[in-house]
Protein backbone atom coordinates (compact mmCIF):
# COMPACT_ATOMS: atom_id res chain seq x y z
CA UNK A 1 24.31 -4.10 -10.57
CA UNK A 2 24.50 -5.92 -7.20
CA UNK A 3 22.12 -8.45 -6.36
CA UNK A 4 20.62 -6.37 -3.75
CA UNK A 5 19.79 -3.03 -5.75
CA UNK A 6 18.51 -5.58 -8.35
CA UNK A 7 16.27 -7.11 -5.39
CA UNK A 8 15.03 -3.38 -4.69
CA UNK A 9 14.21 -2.64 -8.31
CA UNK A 10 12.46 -5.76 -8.99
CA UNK A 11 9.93 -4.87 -5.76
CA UNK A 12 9.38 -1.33 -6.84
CA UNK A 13 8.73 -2.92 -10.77
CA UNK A 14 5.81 -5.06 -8.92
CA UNK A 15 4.52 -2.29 -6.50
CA UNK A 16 4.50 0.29 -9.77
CA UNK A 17 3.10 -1.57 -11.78
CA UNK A 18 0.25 -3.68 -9.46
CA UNK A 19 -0.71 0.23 -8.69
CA UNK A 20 -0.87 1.20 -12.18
CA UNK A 21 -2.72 -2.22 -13.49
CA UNK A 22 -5.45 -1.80 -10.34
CA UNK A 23 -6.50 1.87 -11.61
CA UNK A 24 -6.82 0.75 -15.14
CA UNK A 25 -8.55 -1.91 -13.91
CA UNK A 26 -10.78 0.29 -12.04
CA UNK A 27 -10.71 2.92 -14.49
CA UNK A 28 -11.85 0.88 -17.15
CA UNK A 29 -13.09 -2.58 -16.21
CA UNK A 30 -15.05 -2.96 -19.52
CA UNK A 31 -11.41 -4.09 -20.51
CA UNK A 32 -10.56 -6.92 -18.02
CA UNK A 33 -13.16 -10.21 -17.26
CA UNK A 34 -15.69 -9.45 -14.90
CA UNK A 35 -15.67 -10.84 -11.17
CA UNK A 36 -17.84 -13.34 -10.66
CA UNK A 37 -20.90 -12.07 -8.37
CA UNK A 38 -20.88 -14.66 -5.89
CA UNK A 39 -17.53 -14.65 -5.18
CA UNK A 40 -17.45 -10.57 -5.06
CA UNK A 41 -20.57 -10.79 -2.68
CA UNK A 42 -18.45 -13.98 -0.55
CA UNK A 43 -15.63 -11.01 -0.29
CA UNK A 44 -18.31 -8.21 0.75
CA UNK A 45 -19.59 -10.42 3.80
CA UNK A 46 -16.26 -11.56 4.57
CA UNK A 47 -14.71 -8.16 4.61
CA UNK A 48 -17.81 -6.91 6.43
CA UNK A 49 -18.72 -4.02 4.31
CA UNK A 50 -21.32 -2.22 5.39
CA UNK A 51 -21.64 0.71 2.55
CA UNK A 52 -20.16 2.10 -0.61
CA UNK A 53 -16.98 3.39 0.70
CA UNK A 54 -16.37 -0.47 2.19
CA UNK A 55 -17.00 -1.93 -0.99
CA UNK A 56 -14.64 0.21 -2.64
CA UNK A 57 -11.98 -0.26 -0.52
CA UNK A 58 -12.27 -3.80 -1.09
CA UNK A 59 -12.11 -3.50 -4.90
CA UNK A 60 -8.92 -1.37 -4.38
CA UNK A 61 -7.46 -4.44 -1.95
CA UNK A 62 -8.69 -7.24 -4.34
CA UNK A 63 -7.44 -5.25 -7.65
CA UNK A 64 -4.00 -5.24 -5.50
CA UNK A 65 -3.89 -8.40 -4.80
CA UNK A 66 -4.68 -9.72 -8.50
CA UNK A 67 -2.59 -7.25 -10.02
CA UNK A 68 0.19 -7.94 -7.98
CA UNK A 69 0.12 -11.84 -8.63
CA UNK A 70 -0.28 -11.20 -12.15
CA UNK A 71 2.57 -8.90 -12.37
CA UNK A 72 4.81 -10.77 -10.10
CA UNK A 73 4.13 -14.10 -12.47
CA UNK A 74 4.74 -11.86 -15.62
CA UNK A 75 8.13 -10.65 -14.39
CA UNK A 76 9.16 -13.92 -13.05
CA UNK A 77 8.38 -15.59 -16.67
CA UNK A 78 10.40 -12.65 -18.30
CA UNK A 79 13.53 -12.61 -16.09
CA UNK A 80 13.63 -16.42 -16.72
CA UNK A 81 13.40 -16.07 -20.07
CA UNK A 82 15.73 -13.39 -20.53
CA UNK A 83 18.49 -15.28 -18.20
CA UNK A 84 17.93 -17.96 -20.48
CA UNK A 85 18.63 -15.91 -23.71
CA UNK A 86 21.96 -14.70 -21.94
């Protein structure tokens, strides 16, 4: 596969899968650490929501952003691995 197409598949791989770890995440936060109140309140000011709908499109843009560094450091740590088993 050319490095490009390999480029392209990695990014979907992240995008996927940050989508799909965000709505379990919201889906079923009993199973991930809670967020700490301050900070989630810090966020709420910052982001200037002013009702329900605000705050959930801030979880949906945190969850994104967590998910996506997680899954980004996850795929990282297995290509290395894997390029080192080759």
């Amino acid at each position: 596969m050319k490095r490009s197409a390999q480029a392209v598949v990695v990014v979907l791989w992240i995008a996927l899968a940050s989508m799909l770890l965000t709505r379990l995440w919201l889906i079923h936060p009993e199973l991930f650490p809670t967020f700490p109140k301050p900070v989630a309140e810090y966020l709420a000011a910052l982001y200037g929501a002013q009702n329900a709908e605000d705050v959930a499109d801030l979880e949906i843009l945190v969850g994104l952003s967590i998910s996506a560094l997680v899954v980004s450091a996850l795929t990282f740590l297995s290509l290395t691995i894997w390029r080192k088993k080759r």
